[in-house]
Protein backbone atom coordinates (compact mmCIF):
# COMPACT_ATOMS: atom_id res chain seq x y z
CA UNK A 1 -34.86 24.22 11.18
CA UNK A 2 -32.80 21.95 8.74
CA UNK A 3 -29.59 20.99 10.04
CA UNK A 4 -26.31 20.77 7.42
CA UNK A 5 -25.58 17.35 6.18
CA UNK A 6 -22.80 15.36 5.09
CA UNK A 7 -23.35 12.65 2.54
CA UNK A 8 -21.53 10.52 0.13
CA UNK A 9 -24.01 8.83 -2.54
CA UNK A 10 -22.53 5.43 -4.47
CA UNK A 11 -24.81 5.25 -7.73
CA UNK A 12 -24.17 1.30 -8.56
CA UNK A 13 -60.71 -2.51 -16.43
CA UNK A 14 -64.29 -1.84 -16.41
CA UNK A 15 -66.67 -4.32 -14.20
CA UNK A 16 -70.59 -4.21 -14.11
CA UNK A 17 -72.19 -4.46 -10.76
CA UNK A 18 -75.67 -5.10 -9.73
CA UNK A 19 -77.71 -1.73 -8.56
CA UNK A 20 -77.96 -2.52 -5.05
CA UNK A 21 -73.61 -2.86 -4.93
CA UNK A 22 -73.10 0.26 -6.49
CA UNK A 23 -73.43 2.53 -3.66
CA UNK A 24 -70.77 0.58 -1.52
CA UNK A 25 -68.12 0.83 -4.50
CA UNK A 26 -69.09 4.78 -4.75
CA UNK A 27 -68.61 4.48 -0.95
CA UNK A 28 -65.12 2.73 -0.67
CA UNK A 29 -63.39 4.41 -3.84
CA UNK A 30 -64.67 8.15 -1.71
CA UNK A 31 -63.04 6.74 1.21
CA UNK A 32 -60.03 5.37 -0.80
CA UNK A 33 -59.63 8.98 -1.93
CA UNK A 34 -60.04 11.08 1.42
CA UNK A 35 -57.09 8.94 2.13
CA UNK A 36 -54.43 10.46 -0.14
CA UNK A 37 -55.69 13.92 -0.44
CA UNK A 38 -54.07 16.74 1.74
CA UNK A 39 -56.18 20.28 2.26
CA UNK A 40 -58.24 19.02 -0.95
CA UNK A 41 -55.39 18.54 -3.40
CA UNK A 42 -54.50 14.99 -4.51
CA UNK A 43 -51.63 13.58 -3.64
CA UNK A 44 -49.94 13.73 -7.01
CA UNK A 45 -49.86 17.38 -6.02
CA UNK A 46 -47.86 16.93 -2.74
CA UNK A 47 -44.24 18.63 -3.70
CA UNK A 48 -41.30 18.75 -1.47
CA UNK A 49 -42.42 22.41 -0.14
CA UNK A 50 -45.81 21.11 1.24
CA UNK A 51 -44.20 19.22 3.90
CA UNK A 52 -41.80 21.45 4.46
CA UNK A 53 -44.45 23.46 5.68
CA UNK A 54 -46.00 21.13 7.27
CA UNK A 55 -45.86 21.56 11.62
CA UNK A 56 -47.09 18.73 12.84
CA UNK A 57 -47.26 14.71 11.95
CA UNK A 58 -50.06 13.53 9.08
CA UNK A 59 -52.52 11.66 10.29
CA UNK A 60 -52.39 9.22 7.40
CA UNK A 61 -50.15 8.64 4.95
CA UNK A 62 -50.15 11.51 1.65
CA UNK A 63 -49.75 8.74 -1.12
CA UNK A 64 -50.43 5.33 -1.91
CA UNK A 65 -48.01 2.20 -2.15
CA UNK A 66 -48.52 2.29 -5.93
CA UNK A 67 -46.30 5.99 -5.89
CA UNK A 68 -43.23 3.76 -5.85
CA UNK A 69 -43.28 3.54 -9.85
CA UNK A 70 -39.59 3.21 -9.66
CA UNK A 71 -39.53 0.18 -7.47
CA UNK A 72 -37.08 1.89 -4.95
CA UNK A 73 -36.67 -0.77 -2.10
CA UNK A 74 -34.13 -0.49 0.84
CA UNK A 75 -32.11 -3.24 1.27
CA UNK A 76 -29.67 -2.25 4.28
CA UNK A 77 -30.32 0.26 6.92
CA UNK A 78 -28.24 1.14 9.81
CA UNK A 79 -28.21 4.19 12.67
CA UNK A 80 -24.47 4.92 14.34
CA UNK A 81 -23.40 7.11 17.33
CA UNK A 82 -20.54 9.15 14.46
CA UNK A 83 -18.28 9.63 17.17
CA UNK A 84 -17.55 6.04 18.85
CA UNK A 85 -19.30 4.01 16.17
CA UNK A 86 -21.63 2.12 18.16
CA UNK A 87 -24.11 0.53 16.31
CA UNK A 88 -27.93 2.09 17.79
CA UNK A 89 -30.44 0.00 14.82
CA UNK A 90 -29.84 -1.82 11.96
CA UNK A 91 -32.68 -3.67 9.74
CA UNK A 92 -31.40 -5.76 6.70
CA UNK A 93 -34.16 -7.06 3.86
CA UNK A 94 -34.37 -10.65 3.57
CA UNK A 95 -32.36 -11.42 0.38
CA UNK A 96 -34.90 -13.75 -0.78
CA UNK A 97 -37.97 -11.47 -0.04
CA UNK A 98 -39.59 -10.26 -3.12
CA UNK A 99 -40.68 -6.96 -3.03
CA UNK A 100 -44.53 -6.47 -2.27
CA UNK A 101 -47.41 -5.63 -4.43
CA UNK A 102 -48.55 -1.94 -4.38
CA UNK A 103 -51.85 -2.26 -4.01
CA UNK A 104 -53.47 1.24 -3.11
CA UNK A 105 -56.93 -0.46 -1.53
CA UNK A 106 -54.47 -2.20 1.79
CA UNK A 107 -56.50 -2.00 5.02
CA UNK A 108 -55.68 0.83 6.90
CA UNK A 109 -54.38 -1.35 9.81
CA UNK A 110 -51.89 -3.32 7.88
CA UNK A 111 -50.85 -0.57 5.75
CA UNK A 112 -49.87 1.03 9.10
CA UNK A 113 -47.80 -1.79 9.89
CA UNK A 114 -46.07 -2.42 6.38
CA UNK A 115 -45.15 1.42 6.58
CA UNK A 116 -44.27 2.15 10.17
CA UNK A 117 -40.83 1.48 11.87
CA UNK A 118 -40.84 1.38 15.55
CA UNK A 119 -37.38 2.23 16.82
CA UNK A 120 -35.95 1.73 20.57
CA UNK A 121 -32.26 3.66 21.32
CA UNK A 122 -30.75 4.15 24.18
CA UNK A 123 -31.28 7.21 26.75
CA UNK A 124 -27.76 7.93 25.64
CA UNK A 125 -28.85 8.63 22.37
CA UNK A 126 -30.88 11.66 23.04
CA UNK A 127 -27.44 13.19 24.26
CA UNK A 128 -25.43 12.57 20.99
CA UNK A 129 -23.96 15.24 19.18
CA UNK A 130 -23.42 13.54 15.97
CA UNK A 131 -24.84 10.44 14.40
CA UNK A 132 -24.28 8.47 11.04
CA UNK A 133 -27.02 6.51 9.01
CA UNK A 134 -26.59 3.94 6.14
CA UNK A 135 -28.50 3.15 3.76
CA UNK A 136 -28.29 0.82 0.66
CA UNK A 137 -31.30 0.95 -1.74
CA UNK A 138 -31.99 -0.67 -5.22
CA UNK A 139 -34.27 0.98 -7.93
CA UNK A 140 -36.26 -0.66 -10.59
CA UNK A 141 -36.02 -0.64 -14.37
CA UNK A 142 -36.52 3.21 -14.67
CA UNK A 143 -33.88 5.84 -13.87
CA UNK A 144 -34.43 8.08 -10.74
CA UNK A 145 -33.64 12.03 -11.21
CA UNK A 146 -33.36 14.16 -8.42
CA UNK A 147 -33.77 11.66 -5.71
CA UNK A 148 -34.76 13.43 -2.44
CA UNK A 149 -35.55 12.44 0.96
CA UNK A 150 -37.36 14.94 3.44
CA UNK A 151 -37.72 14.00 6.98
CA UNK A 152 -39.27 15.66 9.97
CA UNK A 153 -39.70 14.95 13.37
CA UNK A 154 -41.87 15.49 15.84
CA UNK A 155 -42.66 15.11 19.71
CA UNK A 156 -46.45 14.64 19.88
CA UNK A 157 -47.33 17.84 17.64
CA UNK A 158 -44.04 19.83 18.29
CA UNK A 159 -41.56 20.15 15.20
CA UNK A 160 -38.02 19.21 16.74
CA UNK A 161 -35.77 18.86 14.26
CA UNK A 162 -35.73 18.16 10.40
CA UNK A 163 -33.48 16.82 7.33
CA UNK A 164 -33.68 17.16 3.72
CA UNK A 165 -31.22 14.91 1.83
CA UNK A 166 -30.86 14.78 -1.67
CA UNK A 167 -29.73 11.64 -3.08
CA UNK A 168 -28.94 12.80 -6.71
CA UNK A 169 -29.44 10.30 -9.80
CA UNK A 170 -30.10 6.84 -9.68
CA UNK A 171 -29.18 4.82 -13.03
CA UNK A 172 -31.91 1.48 -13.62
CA UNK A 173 -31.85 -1.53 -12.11
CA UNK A 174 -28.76 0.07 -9.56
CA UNK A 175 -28.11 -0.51 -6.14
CA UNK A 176 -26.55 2.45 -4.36
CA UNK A 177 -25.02 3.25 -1.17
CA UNK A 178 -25.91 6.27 0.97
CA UNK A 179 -23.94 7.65 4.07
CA UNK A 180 -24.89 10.83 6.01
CA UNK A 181 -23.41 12.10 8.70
CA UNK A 182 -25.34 14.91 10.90
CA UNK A 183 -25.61 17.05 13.96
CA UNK A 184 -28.78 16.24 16.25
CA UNK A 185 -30.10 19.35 17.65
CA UNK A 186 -29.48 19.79 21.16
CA UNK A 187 -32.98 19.52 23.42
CA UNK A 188 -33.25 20.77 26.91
CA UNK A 189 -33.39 18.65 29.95
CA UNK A 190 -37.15 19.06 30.11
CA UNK A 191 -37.92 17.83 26.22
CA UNK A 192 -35.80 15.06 26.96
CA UNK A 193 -37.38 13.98 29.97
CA UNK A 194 -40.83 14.32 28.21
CA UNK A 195 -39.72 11.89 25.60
CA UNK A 196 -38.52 9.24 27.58
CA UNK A 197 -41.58 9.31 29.75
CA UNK A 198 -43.72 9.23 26.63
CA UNK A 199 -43.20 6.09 24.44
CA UNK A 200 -43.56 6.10 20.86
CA UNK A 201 -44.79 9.89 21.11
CA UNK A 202 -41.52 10.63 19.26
CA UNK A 203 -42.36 10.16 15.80
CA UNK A 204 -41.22 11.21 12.18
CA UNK A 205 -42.38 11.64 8.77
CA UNK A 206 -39.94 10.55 5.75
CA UNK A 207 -41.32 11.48 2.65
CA UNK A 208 -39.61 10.34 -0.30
CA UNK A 209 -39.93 12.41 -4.00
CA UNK A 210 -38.20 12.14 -7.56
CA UNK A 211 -38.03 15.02 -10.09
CA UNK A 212 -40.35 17.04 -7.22
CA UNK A 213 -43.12 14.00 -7.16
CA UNK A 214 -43.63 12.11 -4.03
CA UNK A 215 -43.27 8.09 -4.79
CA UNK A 216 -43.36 7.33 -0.86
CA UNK A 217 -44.42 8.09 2.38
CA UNK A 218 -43.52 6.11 5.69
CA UNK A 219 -43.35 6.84 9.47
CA UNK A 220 -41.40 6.36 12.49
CA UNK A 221 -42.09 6.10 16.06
CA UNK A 222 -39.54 5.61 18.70
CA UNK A 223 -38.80 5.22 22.58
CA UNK A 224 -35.54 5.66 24.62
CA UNK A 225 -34.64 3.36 27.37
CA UNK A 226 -31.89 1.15 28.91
């Protein structure tokens, strides 16, 4: 189910190889594929109700780093019990970091890295009624319609709760301001246990698209403990 959300939105080559190498190019650019196709569409063909649909995490990631035409890069990040304030996670970018190269050949095992958050909240958390998330995020040189953020979550192949947030228009070369406050669906005593006893098999799926076209893909797992 999606749960009702408050938000307030702040809009600030060709190459010749010998014979005997073709076969491992033909080889790596199949495999380079395979990797951002879904049910044997491309991923340019992912839209906002594919993974809406979808009921349990990907096992890879539905587009490449190169989807980000619009150079959208989050800046400031931050996860807050709504009713007392407390501060659960908050990840700032380096103000000096540049932002990466979207290369769409990345090893698998990096890429996993460079894409996957790992958080750790307290058992406490898993008992909150409401919580608030911050964002601030910057786009590139192009302006971003329809901004839209879908996120669904998962323990192990179970679909326990998802969001869809629309973050409206972007203007170029902006940086913008997102709050959202939001009711986390209430689990039983059992599904909680479960995911405390189970690290990191609490995961989620944020997918990312402008105009309807999916620009980004990343995961999340996370643990609860004291």
């Amino acid at each position: 189910t999606t749960d009702a959300v408050r938000f307030v939105l702040n809009v600030g080559t060709t190459c010749a190889l010998p014979l005997h190498e073709r076969p491992s190019l033909v080889h790596s650019l199949t495999a380079l594929l395979s990797r951002f196709t879904m049910g044997g569409r491309s991923w340019q063909d992912i839209t906002p109700e594919t993974v809406l649909e979808l009921d349990g995490p990907t096992t890879r990631f539905l587009c490449p780093l190169s989807a980000n035409e619009y150079g959208i890069d989050f800046i400031d990040f931050e996860v807050k019990d709504a009713d007392s304030m407390r501060s659960l996670f908050r990840v700032q970018k380096d103000p000096d970091a540049q932002m990466p190269p979207m290369m769409e050949d990345l090893d698998p095992a990096l890429e996993n890295v460079v894409r996957t958050i790992k958080y750790s909240f307290p058992l406490e958390f898993l008992r909150y009624k409401t919580v608030r998330t911050s964002l601030v995020f910057s786009v590139g040189p192009q302006e971003v319609p329809n901004f839209r953020m879908i996120e669904r979550h998962y323990f192990r192949d179970t679909l326990i709760r998802s969001y869809d947030f629309t973050f409206g228009f972007c203007i170029p070369n902006s940086v913008n301001s997102w709050e959202a406050i939001y009711p986390v669906p209430e689990l039983s005593e059992d599904r909680m246990q479960q995911m405390i006893a189970n690290e990191y098999e609490t995961t989620s799926d944020s997918f990312y698209f402008v105009d309807n076209k999916l620009v980004m893909h990343n995961k999340a797992a996370y643990k609860y403990a004291d």
